[in-house]
C-alpha atoms as a PDB file:
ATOM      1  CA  UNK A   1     -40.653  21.059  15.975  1.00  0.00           C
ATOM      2  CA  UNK A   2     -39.449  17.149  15.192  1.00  0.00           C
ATOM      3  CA  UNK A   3     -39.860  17.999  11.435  1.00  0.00           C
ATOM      4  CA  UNK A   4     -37.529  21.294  11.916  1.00  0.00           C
ATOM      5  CA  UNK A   5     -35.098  19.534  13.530  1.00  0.00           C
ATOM      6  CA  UNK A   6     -35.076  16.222  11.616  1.00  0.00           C
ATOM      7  CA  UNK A   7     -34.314  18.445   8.622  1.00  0.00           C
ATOM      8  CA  UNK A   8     -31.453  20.301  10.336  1.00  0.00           C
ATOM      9  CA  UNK A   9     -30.070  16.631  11.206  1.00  0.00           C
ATOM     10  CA  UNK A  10     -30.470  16.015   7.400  1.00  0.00           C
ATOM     11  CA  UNK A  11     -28.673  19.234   6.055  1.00  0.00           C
ATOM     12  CA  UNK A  12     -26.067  18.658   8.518  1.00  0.00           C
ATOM     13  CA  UNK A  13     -25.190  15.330   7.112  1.00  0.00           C
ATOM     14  CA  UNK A  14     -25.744  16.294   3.474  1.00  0.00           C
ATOM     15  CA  UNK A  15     -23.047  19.069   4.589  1.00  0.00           C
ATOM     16  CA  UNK A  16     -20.841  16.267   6.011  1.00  0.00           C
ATOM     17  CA  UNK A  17     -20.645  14.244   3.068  1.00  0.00           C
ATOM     18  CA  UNK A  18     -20.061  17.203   1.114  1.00  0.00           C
ATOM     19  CA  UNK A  19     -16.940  18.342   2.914  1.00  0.00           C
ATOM     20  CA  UNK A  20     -15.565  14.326   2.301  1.00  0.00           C
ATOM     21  CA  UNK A  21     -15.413  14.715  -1.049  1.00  0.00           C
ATOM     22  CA  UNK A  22     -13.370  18.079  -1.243  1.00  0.00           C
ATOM     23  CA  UNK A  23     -10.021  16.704  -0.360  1.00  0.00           C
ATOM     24  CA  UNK A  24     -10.506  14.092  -3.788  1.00  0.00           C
ATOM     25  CA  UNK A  25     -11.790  16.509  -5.645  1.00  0.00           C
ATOM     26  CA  UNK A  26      -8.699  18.520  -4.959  1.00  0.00           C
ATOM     27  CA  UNK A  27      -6.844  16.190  -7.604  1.00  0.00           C
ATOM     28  CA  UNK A  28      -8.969  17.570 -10.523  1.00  0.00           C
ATOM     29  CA  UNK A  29      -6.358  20.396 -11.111  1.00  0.00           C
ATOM     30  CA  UNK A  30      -3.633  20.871 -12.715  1.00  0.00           C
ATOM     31  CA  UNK A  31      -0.824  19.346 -10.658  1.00  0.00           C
ATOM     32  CA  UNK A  32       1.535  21.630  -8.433  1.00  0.00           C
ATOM     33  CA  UNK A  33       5.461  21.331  -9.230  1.00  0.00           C
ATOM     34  CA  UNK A  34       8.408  22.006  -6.999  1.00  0.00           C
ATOM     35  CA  UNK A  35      10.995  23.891  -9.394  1.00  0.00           C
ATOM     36  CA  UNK A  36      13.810  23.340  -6.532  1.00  0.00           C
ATOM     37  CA  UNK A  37      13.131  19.353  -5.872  1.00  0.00           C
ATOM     38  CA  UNK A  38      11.930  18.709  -9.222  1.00  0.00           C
ATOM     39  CA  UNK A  39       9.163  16.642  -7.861  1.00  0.00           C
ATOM     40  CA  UNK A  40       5.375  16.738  -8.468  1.00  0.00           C
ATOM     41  CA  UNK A  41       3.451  17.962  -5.383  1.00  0.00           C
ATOM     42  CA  UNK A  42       1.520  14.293  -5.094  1.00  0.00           C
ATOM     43  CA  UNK A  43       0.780  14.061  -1.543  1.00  0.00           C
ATOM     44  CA  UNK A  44      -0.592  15.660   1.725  1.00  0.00           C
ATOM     45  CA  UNK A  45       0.014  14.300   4.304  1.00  0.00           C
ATOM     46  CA  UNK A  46      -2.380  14.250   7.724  1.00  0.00           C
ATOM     47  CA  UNK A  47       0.136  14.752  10.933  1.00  0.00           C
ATOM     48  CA  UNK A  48      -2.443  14.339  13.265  1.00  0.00           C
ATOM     49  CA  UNK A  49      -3.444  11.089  11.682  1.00  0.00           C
ATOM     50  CA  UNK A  50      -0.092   9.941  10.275  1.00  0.00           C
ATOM     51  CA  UNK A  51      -1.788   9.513   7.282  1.00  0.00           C
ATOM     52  CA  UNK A  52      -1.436  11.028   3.416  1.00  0.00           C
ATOM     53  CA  UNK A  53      -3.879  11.691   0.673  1.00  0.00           C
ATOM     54  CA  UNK A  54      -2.608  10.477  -3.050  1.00  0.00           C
ATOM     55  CA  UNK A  55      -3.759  13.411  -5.356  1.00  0.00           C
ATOM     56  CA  UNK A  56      -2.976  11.444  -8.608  1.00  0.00           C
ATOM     57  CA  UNK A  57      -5.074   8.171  -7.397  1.00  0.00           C
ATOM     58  CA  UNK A  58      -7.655   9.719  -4.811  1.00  0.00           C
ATOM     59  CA  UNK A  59      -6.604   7.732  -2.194  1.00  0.00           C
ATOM     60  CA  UNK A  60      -5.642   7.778   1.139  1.00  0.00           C
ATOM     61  CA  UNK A  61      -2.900   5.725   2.678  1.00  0.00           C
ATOM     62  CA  UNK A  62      -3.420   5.219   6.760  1.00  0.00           C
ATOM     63  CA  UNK A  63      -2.232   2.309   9.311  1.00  0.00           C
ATOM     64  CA  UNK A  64      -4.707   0.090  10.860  1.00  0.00           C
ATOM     65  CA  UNK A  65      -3.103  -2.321  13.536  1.00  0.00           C
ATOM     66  CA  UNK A  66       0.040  -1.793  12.504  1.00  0.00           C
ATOM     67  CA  UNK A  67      -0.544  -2.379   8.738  1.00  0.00           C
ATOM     68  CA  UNK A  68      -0.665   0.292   6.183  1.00  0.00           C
ATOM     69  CA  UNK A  69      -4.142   0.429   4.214  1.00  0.00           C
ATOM     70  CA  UNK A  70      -4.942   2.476   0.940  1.00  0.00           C
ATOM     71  CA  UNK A  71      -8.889   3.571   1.153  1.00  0.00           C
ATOM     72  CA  UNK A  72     -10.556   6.670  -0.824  1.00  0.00           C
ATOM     73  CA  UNK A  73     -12.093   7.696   2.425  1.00  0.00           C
ATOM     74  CA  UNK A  74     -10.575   7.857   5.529  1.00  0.00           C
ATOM     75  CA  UNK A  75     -12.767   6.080   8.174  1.00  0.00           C
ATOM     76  CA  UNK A  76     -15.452   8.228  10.550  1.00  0.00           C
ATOM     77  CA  UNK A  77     -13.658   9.174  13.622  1.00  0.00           C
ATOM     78  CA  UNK A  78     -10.147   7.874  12.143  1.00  0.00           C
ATOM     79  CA  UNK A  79      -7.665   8.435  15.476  1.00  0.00           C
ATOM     80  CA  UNK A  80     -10.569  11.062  16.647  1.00  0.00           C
ATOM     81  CA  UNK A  81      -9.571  13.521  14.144  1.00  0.00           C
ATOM     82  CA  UNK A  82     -10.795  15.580  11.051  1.00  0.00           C
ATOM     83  CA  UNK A  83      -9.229  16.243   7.755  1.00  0.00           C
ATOM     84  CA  UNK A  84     -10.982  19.610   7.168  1.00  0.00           C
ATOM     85  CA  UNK A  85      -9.010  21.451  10.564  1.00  0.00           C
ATOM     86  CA  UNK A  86      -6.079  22.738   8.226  1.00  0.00           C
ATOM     87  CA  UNK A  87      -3.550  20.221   9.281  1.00  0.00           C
ATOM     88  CA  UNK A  88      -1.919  19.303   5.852  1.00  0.00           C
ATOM     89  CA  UNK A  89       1.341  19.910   4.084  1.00  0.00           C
ATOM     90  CA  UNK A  90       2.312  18.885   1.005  1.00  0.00           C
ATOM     91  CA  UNK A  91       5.276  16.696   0.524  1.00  0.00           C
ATOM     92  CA  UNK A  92       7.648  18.709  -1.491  1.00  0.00           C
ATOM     93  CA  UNK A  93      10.381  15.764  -1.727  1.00  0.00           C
ATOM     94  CA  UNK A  94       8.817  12.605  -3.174  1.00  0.00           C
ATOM     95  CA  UNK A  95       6.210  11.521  -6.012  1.00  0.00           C
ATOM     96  CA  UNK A  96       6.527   7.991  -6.194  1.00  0.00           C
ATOM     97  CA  UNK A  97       4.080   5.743  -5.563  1.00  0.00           C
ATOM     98  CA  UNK A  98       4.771   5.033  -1.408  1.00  0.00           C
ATOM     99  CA  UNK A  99       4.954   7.440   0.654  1.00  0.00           C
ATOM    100  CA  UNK A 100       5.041   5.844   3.917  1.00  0.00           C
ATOM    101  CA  UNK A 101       7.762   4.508   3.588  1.00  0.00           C
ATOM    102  CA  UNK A 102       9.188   7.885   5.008  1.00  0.00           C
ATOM    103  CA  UNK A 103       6.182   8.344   7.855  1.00  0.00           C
ATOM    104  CA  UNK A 104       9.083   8.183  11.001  1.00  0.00           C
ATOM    105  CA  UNK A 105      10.954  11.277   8.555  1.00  0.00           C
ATOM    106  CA  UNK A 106       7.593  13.078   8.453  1.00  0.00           C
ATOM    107  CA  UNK A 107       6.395  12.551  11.845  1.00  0.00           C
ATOM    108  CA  UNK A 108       9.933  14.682  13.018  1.00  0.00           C
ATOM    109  CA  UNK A 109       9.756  17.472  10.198  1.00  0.00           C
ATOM    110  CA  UNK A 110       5.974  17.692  10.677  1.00  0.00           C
ATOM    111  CA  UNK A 111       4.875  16.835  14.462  1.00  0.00           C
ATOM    112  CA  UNK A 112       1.408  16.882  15.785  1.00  0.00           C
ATOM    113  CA  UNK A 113       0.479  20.101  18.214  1.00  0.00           C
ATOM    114  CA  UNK A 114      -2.695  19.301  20.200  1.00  0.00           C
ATOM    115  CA  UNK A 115      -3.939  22.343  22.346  1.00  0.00           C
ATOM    116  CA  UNK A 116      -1.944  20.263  25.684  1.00  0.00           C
ATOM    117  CA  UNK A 117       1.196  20.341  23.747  1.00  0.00           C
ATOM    118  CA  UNK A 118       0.370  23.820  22.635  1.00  0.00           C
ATOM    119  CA  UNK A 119       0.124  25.498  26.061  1.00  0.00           C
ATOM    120  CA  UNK A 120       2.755  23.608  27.365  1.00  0.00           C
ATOM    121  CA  UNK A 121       5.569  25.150  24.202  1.00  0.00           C
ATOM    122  CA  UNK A 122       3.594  28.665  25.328  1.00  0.00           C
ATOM    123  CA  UNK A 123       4.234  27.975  29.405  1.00  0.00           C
ATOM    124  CA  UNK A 124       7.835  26.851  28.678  1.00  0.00           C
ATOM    125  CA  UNK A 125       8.792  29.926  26.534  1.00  0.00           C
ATOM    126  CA  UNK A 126       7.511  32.510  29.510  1.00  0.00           C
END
């Protein structure tokens, strides 16, 4: 029974690691292009971690006590959050090479809905 479940625990994190690598590989296709902005779809970025993910480089660009710090892996447990829950958008407006610089713009256009928020915008509409 230990040796079943010591190699569930070990395909579990061999799946983990796995899934931390798909948002880099990402940048091995061709790049996307907005026709209307005429900008180069560059970066995600995270709402829930106020953070964005540099497809040309591979890196990720996040704050840490009040600083902003380029990584290729976001830390474990980063602001309690995952990457892989489907909270992304790609910024149509800007391929340069600093994109925090507009984090207070992107934080309005794209807020953060936890499930409290959520029920609260579901309770207020009834």
């Amino acid at each position: 029974m230990k040796k079943a479940l010591s190699i569930i625990v070990l395909v579990l994190c061999c799946l983990e690691s796995g899934l931390a690598q798909k948002a880099r590989n990402e940048s091995d296709s061709t790049p996307l292009f907005n026709p209307v902005t005429n900008c180069q779809l560059r970066y995600y970025y995270f709402p829930n971690l106020e953070a964005y993910f540099d497809t040309q480089k591979s890196i990720y660009y996040y704050k840490e006590n009040g600083k902003w710090i380029t990584a290729e892996e976001i830390p474990d447990g980063y602001r309690g959050y995952s990457i892989y829950n489907k909270a992304t958008v790609y910024i149509t407006d800007y391929d340069d090479d600093y994109p925090c610089q507009f984090i207070e713009i992107h934080k309005k256009k794209y807020p953060y809905i936890n499930n409290e928020r959520a029920k609260k915008m579901v309770l207020s509409r009834n």
